[in-house]
C-alpha atoms as a PDB file:
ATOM      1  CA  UNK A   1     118.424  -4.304 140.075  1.00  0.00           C
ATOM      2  CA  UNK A   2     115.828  -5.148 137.132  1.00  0.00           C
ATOM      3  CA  UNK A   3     115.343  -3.733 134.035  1.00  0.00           C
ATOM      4  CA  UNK A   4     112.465  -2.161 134.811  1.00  0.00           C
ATOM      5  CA  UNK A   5     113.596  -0.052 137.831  1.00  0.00           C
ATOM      6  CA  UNK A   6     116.487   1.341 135.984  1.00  0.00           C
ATOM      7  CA  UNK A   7     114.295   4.275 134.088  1.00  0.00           C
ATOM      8  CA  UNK A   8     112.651   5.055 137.193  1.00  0.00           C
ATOM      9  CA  UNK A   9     116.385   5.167 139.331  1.00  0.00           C
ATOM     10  CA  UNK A  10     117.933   6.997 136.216  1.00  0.00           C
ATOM     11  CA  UNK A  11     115.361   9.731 135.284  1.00  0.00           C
ATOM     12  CA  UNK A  12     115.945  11.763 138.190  1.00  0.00           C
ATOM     13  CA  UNK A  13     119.877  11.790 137.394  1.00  0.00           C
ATOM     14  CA  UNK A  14     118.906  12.656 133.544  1.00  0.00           C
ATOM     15  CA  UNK A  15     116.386  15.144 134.547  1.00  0.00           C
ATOM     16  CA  UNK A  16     119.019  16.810 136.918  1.00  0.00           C
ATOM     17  CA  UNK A  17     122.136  16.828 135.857  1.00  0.00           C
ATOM     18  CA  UNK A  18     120.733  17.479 131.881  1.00  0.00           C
ATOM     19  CA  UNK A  19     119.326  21.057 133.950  1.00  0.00           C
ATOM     20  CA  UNK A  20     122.324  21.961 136.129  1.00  0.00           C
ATOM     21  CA  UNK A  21     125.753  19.760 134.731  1.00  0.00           C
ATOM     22  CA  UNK A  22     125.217  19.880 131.053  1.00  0.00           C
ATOM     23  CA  UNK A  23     124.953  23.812 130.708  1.00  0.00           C
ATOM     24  CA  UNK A  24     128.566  23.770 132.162  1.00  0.00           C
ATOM     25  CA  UNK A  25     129.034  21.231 129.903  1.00  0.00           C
ATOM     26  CA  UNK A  26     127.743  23.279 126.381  1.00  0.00           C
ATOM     27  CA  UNK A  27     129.862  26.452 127.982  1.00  0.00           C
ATOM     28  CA  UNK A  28     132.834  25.188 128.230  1.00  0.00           C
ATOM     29  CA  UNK A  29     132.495  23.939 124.672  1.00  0.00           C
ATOM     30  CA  UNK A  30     130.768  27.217 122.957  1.00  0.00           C
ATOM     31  CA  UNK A  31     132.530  29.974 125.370  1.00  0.00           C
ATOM     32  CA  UNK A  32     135.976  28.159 126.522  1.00  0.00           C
ATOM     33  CA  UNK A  33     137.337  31.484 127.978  1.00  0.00           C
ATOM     34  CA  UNK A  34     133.914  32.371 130.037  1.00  0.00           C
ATOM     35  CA  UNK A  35     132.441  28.818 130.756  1.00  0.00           C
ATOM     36  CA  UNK A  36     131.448  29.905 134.287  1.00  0.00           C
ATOM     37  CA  UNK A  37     129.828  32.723 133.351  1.00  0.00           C
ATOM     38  CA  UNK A  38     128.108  31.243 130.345  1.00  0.00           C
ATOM     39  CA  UNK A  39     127.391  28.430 132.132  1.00  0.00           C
ATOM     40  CA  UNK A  40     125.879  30.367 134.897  1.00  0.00           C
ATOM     41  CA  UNK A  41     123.611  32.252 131.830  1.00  0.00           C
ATOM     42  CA  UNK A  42     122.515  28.435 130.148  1.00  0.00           C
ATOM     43  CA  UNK A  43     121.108  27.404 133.552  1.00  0.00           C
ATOM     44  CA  UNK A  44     119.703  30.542 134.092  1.00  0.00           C
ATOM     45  CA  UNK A  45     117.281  29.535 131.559  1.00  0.00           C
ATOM     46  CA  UNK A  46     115.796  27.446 133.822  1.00  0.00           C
ATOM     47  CA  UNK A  47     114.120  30.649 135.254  1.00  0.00           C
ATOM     48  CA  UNK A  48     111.473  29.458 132.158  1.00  0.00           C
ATOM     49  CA  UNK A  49     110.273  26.916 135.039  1.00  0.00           C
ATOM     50  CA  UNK A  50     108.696  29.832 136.709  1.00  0.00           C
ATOM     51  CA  UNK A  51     105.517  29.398 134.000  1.00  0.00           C
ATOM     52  CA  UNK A  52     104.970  25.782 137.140  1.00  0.00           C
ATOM     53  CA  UNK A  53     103.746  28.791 139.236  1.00  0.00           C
ATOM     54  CA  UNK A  54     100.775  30.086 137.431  1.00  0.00           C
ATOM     55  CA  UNK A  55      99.458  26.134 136.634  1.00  0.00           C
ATOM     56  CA  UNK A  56      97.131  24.226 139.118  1.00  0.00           C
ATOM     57  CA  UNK A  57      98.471  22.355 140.561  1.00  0.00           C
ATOM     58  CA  UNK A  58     101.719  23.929 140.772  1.00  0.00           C
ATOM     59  CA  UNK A  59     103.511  20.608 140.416  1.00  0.00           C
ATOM     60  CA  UNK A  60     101.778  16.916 139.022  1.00  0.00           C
ATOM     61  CA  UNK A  61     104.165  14.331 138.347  1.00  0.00           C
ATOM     62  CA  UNK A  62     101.853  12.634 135.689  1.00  0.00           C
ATOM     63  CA  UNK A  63     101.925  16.218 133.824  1.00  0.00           C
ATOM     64  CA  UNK A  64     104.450  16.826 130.661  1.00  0.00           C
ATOM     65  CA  UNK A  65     105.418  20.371 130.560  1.00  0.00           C
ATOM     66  CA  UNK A  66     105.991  20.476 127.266  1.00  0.00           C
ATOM     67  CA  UNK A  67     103.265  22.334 125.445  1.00  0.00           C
ATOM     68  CA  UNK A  68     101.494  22.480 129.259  1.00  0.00           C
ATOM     69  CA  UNK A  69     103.164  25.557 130.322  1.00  0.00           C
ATOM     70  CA  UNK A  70     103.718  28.540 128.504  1.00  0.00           C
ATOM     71  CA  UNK A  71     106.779  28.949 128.231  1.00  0.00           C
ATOM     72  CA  UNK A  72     107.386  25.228 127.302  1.00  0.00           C
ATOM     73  CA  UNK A  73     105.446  25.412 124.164  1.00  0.00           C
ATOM     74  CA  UNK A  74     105.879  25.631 120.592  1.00  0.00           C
ATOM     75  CA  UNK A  75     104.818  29.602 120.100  1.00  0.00           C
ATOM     76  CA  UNK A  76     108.147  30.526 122.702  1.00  0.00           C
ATOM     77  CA  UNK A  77     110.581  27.884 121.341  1.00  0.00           C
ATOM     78  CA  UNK A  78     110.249  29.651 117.879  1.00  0.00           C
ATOM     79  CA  UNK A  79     111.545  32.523 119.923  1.00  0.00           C
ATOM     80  CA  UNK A  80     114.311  30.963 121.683  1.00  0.00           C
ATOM     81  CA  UNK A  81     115.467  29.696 118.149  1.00  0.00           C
ATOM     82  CA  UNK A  82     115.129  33.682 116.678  1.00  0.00           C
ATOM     83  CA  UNK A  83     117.016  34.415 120.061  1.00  0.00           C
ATOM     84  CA  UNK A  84     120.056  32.470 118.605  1.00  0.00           C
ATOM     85  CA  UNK A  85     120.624  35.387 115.815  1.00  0.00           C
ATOM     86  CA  UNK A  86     121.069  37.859 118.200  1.00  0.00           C
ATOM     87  CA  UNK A  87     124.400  39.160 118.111  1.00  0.00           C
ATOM     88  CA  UNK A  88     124.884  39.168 122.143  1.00  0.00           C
ATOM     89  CA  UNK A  89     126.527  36.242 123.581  1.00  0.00           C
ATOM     90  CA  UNK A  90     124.693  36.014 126.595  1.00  0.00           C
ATOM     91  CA  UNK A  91     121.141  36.270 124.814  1.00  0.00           C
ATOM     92  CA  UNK A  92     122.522  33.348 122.679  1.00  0.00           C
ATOM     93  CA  UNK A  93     123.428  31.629 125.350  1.00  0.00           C
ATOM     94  CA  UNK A  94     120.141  31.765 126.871  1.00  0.00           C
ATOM     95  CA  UNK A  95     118.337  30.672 124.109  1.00  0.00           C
ATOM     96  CA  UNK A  96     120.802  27.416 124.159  1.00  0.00           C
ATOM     97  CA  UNK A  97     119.891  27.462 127.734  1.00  0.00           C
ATOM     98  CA  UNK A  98     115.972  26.991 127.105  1.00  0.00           C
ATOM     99  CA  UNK A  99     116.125  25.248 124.005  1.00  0.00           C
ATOM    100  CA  UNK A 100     118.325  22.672 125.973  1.00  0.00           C
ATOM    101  CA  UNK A 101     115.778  22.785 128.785  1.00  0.00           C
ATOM    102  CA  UNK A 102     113.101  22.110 126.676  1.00  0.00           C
ATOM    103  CA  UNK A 103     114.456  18.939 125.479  1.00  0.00           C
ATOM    104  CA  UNK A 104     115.641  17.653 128.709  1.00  0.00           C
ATOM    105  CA  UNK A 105     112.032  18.030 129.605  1.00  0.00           C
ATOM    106  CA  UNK A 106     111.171  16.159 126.332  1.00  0.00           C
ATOM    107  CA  UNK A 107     113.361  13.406 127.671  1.00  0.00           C
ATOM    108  CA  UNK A 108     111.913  13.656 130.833  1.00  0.00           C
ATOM    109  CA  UNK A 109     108.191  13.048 129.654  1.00  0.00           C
ATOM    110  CA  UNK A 110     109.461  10.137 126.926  1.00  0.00           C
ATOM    111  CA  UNK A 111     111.138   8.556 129.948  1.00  0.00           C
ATOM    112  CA  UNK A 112     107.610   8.745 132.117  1.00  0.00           C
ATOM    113  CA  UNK A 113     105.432   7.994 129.795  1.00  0.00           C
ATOM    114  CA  UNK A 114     103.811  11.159 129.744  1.00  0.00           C
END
């Protein structure tokens, strides 16, 4: 395998498993005694990929959605990050939730180019 194919071969992994494996992941470090259940709440947040519906074309592979769709921009991750003082653990938890979506999409578009 070259050098150059292992970006293309490894995004997909990245992309996935940073959007359904790593939320387990953060859970079972932030909320030991409920990691399923907070785990189940941080992907949850990727419910915030439901802003792909109202863009045309719903999906373009050559499009970053960071600061594309709304709720990937700036304006909303200011209040994912007030989200985090809210003194319910499952709001927090979503906020981790998109704010960790949000940069696995980062990665994603570094990775492409984008």
């Amino acid at each position: 395998m070259s050098v150059e194919m292992v970006p293309e071969t490894l995004q997909p992994i990245l992309h996935y498993g940073g959007h359904w494996i790593a939320p387990f992941l953060i859970a079972a470090i932030l909320w030991r005694a409920r990691w399923k259940v907070a785990g189940l709440v941080i992907a949850g947040a990727n419910l915030i990929d439901l802003d792909h519906l109202l863009a045309d074309p719903i999906f373009d592979p050559n499009r970053c959605s960071i600061g594309f769709h709304y709720l990937h921009g700036w304006e909303v991750a200011i209040l994912y990050i007030l989200m985090l003082g809210v003194p319910k653990w499952w709001v927090r938890a979503f906020a981790i939730g998109a704010l960790w979506h949000l940069a696995v999409d980062y990665g994603d578009c570094q990775m492409l180019g984008l």
